[in-house]
Every structure is written in C-alpha cells, then in structure tokens.
Protein backbone atom coordinates (compact mmCIF):
# COMPACT_ATOMS: atom_id res chain seq x y z
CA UNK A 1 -176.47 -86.85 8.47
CA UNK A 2 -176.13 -90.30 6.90
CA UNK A 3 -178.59 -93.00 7.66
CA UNK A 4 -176.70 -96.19 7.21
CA UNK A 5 -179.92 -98.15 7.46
CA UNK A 6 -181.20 -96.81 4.45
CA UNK A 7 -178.45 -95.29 2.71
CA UNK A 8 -179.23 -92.12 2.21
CA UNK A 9 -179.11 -88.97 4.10
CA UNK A 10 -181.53 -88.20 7.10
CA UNK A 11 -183.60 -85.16 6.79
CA UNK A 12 -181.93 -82.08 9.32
CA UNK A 13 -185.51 -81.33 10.20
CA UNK A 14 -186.68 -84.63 11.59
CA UNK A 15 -183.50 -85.07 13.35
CA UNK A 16 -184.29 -81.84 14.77
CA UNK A 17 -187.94 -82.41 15.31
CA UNK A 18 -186.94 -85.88 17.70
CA UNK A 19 -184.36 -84.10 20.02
CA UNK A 20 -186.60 -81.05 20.32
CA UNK A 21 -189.06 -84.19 21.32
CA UNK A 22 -187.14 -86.14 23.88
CA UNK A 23 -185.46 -82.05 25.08
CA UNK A 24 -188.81 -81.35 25.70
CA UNK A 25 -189.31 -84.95 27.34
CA UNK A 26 -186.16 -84.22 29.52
CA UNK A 27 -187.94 -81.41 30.61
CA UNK A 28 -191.04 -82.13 31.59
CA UNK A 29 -190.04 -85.09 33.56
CA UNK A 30 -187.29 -82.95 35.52
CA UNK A 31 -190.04 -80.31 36.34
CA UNK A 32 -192.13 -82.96 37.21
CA UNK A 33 -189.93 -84.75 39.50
CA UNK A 34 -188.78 -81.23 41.14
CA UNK A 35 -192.41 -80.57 41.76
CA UNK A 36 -193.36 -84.14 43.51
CA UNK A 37 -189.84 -83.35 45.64
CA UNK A 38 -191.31 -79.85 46.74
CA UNK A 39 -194.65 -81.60 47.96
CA UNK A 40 -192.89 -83.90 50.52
CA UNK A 41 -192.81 -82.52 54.08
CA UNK A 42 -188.87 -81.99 55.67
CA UNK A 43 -186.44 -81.78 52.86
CA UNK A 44 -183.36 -82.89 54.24
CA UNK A 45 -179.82 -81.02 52.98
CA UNK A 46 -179.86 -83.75 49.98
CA UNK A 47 -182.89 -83.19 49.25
CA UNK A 48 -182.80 -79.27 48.63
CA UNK A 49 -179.74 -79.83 46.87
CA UNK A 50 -181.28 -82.08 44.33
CA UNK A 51 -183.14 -79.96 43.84
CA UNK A 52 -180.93 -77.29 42.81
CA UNK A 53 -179.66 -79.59 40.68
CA UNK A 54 -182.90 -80.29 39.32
CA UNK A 55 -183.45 -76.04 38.47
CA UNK A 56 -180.04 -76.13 36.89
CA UNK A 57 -180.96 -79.15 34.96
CA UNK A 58 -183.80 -77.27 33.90
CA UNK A 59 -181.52 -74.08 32.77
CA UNK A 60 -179.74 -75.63 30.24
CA UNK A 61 -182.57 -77.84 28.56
CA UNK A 62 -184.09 -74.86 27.77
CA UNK A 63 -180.82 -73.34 26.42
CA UNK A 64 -180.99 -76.24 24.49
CA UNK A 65 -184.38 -75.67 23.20
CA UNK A 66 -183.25 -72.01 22.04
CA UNK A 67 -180.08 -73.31 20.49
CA UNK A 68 -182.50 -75.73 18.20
CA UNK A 69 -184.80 -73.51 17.46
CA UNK A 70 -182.14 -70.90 16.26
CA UNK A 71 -179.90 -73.64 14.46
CA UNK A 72 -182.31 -75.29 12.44
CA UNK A 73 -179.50 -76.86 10.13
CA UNK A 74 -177.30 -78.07 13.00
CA UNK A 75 -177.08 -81.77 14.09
CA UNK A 76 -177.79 -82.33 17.52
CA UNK A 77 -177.94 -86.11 17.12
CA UNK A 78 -175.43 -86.32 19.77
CA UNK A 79 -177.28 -84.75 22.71
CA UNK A 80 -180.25 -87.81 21.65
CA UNK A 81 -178.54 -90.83 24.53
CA UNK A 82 -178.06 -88.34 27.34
CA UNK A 83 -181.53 -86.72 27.11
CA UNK A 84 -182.99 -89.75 26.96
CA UNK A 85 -180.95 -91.26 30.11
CA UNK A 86 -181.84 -88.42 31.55
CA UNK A 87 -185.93 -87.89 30.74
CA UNK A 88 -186.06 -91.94 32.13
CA UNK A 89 -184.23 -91.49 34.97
CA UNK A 90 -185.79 -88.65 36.11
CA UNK A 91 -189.26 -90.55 35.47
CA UNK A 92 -188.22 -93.74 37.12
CA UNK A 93 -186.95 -91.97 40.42
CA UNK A 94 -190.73 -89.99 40.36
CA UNK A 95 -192.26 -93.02 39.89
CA UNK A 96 -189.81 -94.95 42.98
CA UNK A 97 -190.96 -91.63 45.35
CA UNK A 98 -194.62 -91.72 44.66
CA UNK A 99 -194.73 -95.43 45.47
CA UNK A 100 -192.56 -94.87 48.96
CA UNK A 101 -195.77 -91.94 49.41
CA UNK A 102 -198.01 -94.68 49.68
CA UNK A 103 -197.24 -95.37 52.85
CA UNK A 104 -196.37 -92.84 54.24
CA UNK A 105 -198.26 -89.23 55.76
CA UNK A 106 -197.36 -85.83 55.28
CA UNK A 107 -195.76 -85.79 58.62
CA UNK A 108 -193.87 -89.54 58.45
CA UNK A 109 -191.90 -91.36 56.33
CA UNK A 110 -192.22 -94.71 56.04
CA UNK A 111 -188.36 -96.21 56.93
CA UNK A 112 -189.78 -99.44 54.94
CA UNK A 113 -189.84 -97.65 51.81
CA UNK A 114 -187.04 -94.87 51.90
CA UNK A 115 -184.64 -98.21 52.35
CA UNK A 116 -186.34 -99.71 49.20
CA UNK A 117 -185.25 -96.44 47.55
CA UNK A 118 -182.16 -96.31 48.81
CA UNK A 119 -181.14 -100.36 47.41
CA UNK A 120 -182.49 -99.23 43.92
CA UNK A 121 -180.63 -96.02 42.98
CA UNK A 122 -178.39 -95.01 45.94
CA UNK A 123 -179.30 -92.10 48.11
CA UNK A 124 -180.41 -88.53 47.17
CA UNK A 125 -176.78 -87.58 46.70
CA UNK A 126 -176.38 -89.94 44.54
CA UNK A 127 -179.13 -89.59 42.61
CA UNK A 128 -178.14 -85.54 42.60
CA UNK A 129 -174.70 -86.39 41.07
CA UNK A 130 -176.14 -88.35 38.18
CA UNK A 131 -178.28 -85.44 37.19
CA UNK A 132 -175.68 -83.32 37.41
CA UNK A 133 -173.79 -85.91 34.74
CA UNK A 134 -176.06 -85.96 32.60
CA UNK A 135 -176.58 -81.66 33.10
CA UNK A 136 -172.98 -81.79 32.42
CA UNK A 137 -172.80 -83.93 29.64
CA UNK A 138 -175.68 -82.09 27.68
CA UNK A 139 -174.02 -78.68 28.48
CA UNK A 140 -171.04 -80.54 26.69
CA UNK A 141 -172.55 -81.80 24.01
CA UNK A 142 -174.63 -78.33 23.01
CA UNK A 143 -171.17 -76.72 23.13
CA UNK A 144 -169.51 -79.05 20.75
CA UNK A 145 -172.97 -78.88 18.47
CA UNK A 146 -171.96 -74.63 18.47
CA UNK A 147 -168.79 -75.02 17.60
C-alpha cells in the first residue's frame, strides 16, 4: 500500500501487525462486554439476544484473525474503521453498564440509571443492531480482502 504521507510504500507486515492489533482489540472488548452482560441478574429477551449477537460477533473476528494469519501479503487496511468502531463501542457500552451497577443489587435495577442508558445509546435492541453492523460490515470487508 501507498503511504501518501511519506511517499513511499507501507510495509504489508505492519499494516498487518495493527489490524491483527485493533482485531484482537475488537475482541477482547466484545468478550468482555458479553461477560459483564452474563453477570447481571434477569436478562430480558434483548438482552439474550445481544448477546447472541455478541457470540456471533465473536465468530467472525476470529475468522478474521485466521484469514491474517494465513494471508500475510494481503491488505486488510479496510477492515481498520469498523474494528475500531466496533472495539470502542463495545468498551463504551461496558463502561455505561458497570456505572448503572453502581447502584444497583443483584436482585434490582436501578430505573435511575437504565434511563441514563437508554438517552445515551438507545435500548439493548438498538445497541444489538449496531453490533450486528459492524459484524456485518467486517464479514464484508474480509470477503472483499479474499477476493
């Protein structure tokens, strides 16, 4: 690939090296956040679904990891955005659930701050669907990369 910046071409392998990094981010933060999800008491329908979604998401990042590791001289520049969206988003709503935990018990969830989570990203549903966007795009983007 061409590096505009310095005019010259990028080296495969540290393009490589920085997707593998921010797959690998991707993935931990979607394990993470499917973990903190299984802790809470009384998943509601959403919830379970997200995460599904969330085990899916999972699925292909490692398919992506394979697909690196066995196509060393590929560029997979293009999957860089959408794993990043993804590895913040899936941080930031982690983050949002551990702070409504605060205040609430195993058995009760505070109203207060399920609304607050609700005004920043939507519900679970919609939260679900954006995962499965960016699950979606990634897929697309892998494909294209094997083509």
């Amino acid at each position: 690939q061409y590096d505009r910046n310095t005019r010259k071409m990028a080296d495969p392998l540290s393009i490589g090296c920085s997707v593998i990094a921010l797959v690998t981010f991707a993935l931990s933060t979607s394990v993470q956040l499917s973990n903190t999800l299984r802790d809470i008491q009384g998943h509601t329908k959403k919830t379970r679904a997200l995460l599904t979604e969330l085990s899916a998401l999972a699925d292909v990042l490692e398919s992506v990891l394979q697909t690196i590791n066995n196509s060393p001289n590929v560029d997979f520049d293009p999957l860089r955005p959408p794993l990043q969206q993804c590895g913040e988003a899936c941080t930031k709503y982690g983050q949002l659930i551990n702070e409504f935990r605060k205040y609430s018990t195993p058995t009760h969830s505070s109203l207060r701050d399920w609304l607050k989570q609700r005004y920043h990203w939507g519900d679970v549903a919609e939260f679900r669907e954006m995962i499965a966007a960016y699950k979606a795009t990634i897929s697309i983007a892998i494909a294209n990369v094997n083509m």
